[in-house]
PDB file of N, CA and C in Angstrom:
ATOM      1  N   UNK A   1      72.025 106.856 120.844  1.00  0.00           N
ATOM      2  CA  UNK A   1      72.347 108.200 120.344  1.00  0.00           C
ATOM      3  C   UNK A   1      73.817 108.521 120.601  1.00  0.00           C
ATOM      4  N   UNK A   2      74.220 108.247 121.927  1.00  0.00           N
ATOM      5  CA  UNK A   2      75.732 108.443 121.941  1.00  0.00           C
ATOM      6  C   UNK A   2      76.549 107.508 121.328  1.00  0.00           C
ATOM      7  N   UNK A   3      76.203 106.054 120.631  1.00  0.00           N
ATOM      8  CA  UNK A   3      76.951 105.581 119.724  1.00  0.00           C
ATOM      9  C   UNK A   3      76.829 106.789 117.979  1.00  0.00           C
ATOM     10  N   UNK A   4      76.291 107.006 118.202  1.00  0.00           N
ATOM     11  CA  UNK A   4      75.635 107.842 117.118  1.00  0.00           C
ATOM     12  C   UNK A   4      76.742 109.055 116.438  1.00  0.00           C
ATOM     13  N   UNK A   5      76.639 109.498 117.881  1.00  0.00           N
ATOM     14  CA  UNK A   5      77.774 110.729 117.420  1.00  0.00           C
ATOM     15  C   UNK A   5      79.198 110.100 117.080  1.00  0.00           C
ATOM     16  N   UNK A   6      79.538 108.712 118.033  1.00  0.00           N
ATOM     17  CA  UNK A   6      80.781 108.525 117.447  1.00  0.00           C
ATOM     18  C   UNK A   6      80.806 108.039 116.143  1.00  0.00           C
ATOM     19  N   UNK A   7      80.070 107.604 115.868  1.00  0.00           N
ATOM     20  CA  UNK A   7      80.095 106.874 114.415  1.00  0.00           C
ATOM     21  C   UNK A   7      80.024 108.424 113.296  1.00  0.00           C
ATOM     22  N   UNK A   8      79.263 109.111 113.718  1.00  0.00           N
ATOM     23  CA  UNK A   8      79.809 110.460 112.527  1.00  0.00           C
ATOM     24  C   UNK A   8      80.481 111.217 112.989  1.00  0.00           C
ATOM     25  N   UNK A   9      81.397 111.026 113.763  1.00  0.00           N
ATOM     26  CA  UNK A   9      82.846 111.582 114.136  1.00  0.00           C
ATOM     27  C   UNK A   9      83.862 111.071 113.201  1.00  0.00           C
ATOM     28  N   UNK A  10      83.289 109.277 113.525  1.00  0.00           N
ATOM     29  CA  UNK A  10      84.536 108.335 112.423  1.00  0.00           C
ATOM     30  C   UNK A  10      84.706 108.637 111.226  1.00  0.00           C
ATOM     31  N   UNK A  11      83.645 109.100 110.729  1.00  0.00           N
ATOM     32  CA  UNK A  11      83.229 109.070 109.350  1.00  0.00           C
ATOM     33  C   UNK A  11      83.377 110.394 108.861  1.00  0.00           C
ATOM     34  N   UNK A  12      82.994 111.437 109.455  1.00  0.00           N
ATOM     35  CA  UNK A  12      83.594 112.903 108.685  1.00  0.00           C
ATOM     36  C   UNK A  12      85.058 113.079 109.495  1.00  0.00           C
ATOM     37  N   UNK A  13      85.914 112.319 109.956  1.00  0.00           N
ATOM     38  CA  UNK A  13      87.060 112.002 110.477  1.00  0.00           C
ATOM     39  C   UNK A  13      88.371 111.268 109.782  1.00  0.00           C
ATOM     40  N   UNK A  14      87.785 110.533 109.118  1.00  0.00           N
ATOM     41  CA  UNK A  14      88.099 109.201 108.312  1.00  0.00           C
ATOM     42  C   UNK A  14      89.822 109.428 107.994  1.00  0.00           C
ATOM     43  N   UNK A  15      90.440 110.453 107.310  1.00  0.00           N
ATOM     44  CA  UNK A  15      91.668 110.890 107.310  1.00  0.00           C
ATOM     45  C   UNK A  15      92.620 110.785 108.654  1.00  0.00           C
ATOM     46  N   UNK A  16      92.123 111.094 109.578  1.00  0.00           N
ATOM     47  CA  UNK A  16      92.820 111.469 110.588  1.00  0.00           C
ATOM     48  C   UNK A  16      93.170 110.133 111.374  1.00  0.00           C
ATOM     49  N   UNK A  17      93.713 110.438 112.567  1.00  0.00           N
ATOM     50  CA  UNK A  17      94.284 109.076 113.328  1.00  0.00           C
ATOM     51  C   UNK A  17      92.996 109.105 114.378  1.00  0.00           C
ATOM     52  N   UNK A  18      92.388 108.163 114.535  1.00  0.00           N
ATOM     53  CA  UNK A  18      91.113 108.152 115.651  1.00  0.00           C
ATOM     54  C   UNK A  18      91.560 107.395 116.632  1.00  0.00           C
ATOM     55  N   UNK A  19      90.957 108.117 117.497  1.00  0.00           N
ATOM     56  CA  UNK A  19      91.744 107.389 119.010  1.00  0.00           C
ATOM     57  C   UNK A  19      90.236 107.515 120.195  1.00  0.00           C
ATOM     58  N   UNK A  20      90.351 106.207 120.783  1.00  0.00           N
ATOM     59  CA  UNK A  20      89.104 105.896 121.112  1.00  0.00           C
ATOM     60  C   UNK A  20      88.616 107.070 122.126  1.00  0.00           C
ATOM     61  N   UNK A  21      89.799 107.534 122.867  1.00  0.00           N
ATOM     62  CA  UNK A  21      89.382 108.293 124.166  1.00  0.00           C
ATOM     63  C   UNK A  21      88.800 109.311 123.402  1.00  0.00           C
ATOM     64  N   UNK A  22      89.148 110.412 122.042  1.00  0.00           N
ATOM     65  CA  UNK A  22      88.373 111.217 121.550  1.00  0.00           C
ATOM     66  C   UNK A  22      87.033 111.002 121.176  1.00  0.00           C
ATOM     67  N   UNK A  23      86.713 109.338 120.651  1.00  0.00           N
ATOM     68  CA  UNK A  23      85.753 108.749 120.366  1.00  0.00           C
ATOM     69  C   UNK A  23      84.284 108.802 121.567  1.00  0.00           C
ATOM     70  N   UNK A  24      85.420 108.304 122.844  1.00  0.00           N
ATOM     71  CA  UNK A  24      84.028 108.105 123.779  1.00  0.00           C
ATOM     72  C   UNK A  24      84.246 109.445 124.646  1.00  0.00           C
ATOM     73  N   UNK A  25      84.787 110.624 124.482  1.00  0.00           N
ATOM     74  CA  UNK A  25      84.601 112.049 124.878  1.00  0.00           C
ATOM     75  C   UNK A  25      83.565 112.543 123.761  1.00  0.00           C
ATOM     76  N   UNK A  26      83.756 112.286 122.720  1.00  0.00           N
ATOM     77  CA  UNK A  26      82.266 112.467 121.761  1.00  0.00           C
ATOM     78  C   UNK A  26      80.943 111.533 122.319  1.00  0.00           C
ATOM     79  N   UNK A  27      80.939 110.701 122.607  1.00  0.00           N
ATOM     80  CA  UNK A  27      79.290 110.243 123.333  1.00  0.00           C
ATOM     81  C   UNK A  27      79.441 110.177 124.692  1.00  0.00           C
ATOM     82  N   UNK A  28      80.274 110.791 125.107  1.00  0.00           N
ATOM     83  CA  UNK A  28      79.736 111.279 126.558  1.00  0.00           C
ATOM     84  C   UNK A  28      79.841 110.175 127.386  1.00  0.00           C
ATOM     85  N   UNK A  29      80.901 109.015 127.465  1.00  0.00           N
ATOM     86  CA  UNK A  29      81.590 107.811 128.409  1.00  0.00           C
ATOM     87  C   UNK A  29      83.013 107.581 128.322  1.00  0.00           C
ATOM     88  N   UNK A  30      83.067 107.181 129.250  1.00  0.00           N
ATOM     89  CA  UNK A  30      84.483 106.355 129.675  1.00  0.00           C
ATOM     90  C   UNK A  30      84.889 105.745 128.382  1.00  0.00           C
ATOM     91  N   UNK A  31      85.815 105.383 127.925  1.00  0.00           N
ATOM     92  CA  UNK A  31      86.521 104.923 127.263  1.00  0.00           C
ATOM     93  C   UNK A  31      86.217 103.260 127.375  1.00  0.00           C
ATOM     94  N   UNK A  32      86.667 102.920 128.758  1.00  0.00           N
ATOM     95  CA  UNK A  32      85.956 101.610 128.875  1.00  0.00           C
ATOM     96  C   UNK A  32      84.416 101.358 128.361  1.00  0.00           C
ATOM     97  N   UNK A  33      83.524 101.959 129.034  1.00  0.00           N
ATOM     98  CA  UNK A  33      82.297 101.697 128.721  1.00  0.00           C
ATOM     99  C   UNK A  33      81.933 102.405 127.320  1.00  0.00           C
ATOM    100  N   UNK A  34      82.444 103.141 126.596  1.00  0.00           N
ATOM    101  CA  UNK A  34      82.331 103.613 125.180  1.00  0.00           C
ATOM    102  C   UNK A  34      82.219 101.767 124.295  1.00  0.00           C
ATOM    103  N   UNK A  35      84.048 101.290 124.679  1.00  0.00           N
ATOM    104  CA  UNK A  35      83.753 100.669 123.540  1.00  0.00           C
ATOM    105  C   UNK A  35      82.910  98.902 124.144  1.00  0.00           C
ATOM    106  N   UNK A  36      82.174  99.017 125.062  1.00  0.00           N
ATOM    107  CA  UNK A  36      81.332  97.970 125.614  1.00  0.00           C
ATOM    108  C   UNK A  36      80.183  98.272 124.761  1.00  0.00           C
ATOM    109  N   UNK A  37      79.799  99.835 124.903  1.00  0.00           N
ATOM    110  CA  UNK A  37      78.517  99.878 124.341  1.00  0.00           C
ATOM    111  C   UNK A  37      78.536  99.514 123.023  1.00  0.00           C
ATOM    112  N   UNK A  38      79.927 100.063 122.349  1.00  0.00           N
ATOM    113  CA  UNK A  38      79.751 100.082 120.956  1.00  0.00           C
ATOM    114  C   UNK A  38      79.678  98.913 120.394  1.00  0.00           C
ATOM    115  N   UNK A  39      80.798  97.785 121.117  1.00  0.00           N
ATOM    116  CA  UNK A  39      80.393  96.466 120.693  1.00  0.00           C
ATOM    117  C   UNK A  39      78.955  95.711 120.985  1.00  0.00           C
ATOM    118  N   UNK A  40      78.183  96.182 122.225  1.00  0.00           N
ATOM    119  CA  UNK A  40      77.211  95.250 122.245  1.00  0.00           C
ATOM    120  C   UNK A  40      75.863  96.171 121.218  1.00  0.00           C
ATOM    121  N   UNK A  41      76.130  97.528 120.848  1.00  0.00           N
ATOM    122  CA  UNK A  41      75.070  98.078 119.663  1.00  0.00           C
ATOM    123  C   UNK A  41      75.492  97.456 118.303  1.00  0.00           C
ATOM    124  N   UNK A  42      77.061  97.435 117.952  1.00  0.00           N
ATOM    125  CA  UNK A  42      77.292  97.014 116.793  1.00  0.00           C
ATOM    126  C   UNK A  42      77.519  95.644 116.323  1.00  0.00           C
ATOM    127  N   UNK A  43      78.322  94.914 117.478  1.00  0.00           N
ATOM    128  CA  UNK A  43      78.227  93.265 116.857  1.00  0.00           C
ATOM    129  C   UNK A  43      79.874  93.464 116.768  1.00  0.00           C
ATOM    130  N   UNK A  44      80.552  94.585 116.305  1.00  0.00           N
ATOM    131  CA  UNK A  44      81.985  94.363 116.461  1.00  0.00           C
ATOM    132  C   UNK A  44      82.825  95.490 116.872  1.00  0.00           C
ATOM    133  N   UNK A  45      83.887  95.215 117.355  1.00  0.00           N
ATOM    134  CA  UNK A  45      84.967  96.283 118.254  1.00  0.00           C
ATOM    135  C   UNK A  45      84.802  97.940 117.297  1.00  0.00           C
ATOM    136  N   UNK A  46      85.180  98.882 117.786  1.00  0.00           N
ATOM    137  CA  UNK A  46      85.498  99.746 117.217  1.00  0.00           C
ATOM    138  C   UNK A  46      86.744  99.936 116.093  1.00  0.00           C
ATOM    139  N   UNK A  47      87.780  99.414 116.571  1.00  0.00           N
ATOM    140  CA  UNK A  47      89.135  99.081 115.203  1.00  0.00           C
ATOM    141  C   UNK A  47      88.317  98.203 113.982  1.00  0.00           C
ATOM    142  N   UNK A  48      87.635  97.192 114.927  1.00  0.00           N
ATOM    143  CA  UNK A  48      86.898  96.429 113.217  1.00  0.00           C
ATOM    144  C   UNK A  48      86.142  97.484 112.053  1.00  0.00           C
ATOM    145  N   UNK A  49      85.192  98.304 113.391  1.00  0.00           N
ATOM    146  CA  UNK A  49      84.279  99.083 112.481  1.00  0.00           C
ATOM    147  C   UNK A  49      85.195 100.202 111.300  1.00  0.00           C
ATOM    148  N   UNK A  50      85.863 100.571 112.129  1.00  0.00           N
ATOM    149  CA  UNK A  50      86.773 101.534 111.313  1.00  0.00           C
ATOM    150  C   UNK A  50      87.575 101.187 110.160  1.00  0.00           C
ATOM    151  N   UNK A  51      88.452 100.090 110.590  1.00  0.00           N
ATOM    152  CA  UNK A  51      89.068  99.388 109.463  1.00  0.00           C
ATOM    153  C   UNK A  51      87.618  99.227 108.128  1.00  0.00           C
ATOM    154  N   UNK A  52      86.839  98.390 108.693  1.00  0.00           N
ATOM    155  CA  UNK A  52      85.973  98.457 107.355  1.00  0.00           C
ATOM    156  C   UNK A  52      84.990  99.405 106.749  1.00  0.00           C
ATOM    157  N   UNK A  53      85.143 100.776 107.320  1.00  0.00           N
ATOM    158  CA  UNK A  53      85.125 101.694 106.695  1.00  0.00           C
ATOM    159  C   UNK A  53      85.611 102.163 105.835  1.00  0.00           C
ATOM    160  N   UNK A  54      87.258 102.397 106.604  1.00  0.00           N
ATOM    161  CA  UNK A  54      87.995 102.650 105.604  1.00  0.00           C
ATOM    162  C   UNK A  54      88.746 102.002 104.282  1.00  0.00           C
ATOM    163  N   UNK A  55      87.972 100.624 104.600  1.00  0.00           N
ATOM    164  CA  UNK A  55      88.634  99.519 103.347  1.00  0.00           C
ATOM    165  C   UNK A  55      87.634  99.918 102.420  1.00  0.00           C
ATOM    166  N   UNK A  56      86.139  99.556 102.682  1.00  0.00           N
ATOM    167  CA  UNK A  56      85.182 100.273 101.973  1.00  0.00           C
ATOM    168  C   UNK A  56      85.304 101.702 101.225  1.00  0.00           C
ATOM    169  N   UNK A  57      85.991 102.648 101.297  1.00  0.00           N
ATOM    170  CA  UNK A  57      86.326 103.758 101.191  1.00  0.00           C
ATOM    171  C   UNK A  57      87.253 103.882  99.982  1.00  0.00           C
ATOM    172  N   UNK A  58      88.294 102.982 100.238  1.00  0.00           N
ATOM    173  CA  UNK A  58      89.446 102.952  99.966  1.00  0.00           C
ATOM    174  C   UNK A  58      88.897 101.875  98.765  1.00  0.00           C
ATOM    175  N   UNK A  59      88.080 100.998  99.189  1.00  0.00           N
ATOM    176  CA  UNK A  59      87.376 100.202  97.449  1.00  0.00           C
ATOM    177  C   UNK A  59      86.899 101.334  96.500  1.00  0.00           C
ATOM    178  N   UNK A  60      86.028 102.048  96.847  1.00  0.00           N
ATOM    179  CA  UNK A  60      85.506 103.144  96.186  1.00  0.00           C
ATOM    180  C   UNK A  60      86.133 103.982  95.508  1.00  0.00           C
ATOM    181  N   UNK A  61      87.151 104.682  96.404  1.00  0.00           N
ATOM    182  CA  UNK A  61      88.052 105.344  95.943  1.00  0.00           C
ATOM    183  C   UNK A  61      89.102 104.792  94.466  1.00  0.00           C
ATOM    184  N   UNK A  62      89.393 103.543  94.636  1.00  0.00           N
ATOM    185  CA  UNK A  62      90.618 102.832  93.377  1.00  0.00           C
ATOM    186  C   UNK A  62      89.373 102.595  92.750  1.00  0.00           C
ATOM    187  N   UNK A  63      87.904 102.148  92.918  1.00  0.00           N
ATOM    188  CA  UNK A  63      87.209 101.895  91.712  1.00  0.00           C
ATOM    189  C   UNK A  63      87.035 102.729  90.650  1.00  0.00           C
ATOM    190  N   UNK A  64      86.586 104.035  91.277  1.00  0.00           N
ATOM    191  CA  UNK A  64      86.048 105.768  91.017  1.00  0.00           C
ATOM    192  C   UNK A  64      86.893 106.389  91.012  1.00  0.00           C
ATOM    193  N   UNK A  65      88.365 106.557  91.020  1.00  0.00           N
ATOM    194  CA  UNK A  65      88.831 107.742  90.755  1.00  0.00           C
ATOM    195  C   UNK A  65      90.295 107.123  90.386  1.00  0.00           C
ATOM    196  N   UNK A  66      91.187 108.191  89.727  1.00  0.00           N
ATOM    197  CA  UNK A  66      92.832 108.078  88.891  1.00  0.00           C
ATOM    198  C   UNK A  66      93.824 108.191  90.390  1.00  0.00           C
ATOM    199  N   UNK A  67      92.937 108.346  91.484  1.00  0.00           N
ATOM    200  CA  UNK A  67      94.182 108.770  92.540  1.00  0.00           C
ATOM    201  C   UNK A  67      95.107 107.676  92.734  1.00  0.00           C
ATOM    202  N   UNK A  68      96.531 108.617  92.838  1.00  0.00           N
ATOM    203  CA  UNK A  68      97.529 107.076  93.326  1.00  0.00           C
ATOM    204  C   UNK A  68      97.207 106.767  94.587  1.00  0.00           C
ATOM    205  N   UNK A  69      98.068 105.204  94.955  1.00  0.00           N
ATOM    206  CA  UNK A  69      97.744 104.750  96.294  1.00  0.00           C
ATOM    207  C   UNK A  69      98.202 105.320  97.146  1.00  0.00           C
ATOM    208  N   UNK A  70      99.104 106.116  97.474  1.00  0.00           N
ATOM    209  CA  UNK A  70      99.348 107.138  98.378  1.00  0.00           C
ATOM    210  C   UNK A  70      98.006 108.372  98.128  1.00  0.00           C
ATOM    211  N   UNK A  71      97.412 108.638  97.681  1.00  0.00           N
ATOM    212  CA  UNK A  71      96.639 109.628  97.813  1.00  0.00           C
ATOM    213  C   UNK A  71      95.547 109.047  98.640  1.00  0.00           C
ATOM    214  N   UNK A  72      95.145 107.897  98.114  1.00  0.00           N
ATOM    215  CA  UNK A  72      94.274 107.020  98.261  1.00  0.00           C
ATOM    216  C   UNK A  72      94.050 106.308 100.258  1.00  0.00           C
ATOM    217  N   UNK A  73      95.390 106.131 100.075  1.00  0.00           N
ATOM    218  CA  UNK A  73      95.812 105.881 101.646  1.00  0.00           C
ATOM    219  C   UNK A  73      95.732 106.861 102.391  1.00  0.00           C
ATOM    220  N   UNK A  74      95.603 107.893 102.353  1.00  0.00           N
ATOM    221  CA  UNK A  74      95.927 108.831 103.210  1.00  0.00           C
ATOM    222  C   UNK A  74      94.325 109.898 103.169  1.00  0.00           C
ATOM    223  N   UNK A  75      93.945 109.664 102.526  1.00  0.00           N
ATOM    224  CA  UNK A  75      92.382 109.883 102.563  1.00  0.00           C
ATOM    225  C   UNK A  75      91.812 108.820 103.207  1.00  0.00           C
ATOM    226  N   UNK A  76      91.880 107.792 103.439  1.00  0.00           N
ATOM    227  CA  UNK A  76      91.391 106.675 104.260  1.00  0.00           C
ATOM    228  C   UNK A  76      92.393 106.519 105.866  1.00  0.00           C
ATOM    229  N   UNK A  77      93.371 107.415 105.853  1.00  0.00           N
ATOM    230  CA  UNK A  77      93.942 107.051 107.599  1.00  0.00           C
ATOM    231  C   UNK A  77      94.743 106.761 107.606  1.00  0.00           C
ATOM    232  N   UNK A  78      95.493 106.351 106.876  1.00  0.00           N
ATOM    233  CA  UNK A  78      96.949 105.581 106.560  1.00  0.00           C
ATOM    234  C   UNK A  78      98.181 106.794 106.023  1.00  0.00           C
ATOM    235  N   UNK A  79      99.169 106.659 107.063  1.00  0.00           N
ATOM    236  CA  UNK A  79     100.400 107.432 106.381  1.00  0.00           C
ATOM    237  C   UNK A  79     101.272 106.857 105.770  1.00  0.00           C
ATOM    238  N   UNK A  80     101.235 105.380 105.753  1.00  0.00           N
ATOM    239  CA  UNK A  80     102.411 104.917 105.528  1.00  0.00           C
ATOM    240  C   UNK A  80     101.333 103.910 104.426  1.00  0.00           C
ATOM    241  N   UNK A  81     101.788 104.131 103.093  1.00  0.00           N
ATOM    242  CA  UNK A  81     101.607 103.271 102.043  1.00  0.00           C
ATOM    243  C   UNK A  81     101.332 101.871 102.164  1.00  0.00           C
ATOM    244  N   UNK A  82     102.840 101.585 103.290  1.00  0.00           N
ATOM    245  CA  UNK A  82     102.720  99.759 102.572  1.00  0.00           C
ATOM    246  C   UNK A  82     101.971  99.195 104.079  1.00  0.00           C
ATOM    247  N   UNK A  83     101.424 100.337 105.279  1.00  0.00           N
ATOM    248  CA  UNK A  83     100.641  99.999 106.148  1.00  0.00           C
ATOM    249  C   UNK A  83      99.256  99.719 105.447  1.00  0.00           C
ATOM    250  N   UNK A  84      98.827 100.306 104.548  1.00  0.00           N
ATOM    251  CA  UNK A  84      97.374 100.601 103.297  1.00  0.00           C
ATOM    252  C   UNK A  84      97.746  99.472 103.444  1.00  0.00           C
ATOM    253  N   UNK A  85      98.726  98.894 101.754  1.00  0.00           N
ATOM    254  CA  UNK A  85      98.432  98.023 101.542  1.00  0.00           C
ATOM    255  C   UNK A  85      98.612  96.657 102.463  1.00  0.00           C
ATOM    256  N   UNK A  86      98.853  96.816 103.539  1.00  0.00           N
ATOM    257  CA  UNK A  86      98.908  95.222 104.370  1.00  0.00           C
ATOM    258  C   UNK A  86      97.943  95.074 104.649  1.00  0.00           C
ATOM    259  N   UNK A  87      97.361  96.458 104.987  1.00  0.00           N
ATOM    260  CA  UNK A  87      95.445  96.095 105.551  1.00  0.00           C
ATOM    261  C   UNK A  87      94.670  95.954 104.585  1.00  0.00           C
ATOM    262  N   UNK A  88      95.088  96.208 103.721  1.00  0.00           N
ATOM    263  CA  UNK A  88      93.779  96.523 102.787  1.00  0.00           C
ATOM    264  C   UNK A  88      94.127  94.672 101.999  1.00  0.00           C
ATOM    265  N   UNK A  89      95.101  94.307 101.522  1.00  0.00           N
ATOM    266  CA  UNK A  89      95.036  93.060 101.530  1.00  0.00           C
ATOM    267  C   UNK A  89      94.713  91.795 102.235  1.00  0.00           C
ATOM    268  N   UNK A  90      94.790  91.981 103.514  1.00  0.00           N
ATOM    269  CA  UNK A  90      94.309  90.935 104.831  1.00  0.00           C
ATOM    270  C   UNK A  90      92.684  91.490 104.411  1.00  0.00           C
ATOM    271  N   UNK A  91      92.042  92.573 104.616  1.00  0.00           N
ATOM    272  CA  UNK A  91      91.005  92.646 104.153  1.00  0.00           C
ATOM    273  C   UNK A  91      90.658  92.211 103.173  1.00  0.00           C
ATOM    274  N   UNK A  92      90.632  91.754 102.213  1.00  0.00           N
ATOM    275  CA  UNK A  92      89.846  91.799 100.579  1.00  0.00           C
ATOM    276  C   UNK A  92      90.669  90.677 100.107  1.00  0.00           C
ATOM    277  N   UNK A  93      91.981  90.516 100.607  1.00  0.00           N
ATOM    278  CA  UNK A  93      92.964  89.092  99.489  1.00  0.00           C
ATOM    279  C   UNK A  93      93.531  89.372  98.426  1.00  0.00           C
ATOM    280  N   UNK A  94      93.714  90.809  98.061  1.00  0.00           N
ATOM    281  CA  UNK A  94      93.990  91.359  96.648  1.00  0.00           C
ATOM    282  C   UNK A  94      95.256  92.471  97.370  1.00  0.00           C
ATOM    283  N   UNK A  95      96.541  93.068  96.731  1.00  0.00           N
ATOM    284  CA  UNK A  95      96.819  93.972  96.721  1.00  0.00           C
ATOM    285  C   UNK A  95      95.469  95.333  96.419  1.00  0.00           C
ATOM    286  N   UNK A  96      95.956  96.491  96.475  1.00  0.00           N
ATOM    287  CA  UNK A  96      95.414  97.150  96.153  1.00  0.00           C
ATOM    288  C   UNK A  96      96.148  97.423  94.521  1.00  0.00           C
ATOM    289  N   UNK A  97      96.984  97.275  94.719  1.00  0.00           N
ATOM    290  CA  UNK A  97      97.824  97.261  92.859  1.00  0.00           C
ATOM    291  C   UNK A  97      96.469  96.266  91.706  1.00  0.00           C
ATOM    292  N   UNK A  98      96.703  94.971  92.715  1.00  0.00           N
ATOM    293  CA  UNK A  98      95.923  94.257  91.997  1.00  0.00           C
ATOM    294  C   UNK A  98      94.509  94.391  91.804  1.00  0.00           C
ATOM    295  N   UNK A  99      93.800  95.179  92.668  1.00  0.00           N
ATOM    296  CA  UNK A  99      92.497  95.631  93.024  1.00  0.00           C
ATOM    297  C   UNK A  99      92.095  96.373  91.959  1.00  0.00           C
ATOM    298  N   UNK A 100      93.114  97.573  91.553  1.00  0.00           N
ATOM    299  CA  UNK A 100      92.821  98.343  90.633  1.00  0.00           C
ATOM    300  C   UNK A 100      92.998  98.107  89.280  1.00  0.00           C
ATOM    301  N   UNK A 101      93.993  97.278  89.189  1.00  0.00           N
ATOM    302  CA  UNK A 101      93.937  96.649  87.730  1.00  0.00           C
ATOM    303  C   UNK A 101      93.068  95.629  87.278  1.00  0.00           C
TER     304      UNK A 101
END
């Protein structure tokens, strides 16, 4: 349950900069033991989970909608454009330019 809340923290959060200590002050642990639990409930770190949220997100988003990639980035967590696209390419193998075309 206290992985619980952080995970819909991340997620109606998703814009913002997430930082673990806010993360494990939402389920009620240490920071250390936050992200122990979270890896041994989820299978992977908390930066993994998030990143592929927001890549997921950020697929959706260039599939479904006219927004530019700055709009796009910054609804998914990212202020800096060509930070989007470095992650979002190590993720997926595609620009996001190329993603959408």
């Amino acid at each position: 349950i206290r992985i619980n809340n952080a995970l819909l923290y991340i997620e109606q959060n998703m814009s913002e900069p997430i930082i673990i200590s806010d993360l494990a002050k939402v389920a009620c642990l240490s920071p250390t033991q936050f992200k122990k639990n979270f890896k041994k409930q989820l299978g992977i770190t908390v930066l993994e989970y998030i990143t592929s949220l927001r890549m997921k997100k950020a697929q959706a988003l260039l599939t479904h909608t006219d927004y530019p990639l700055q709009i796009i980035a910054e609804q998914v967590g990212y202020t800096s454009l060509s930070a989007f696209s470095r992650k979002f390419s190590q993720y997926f193998g595609l620009s996001p330019t190329k993603f959408k075309y």
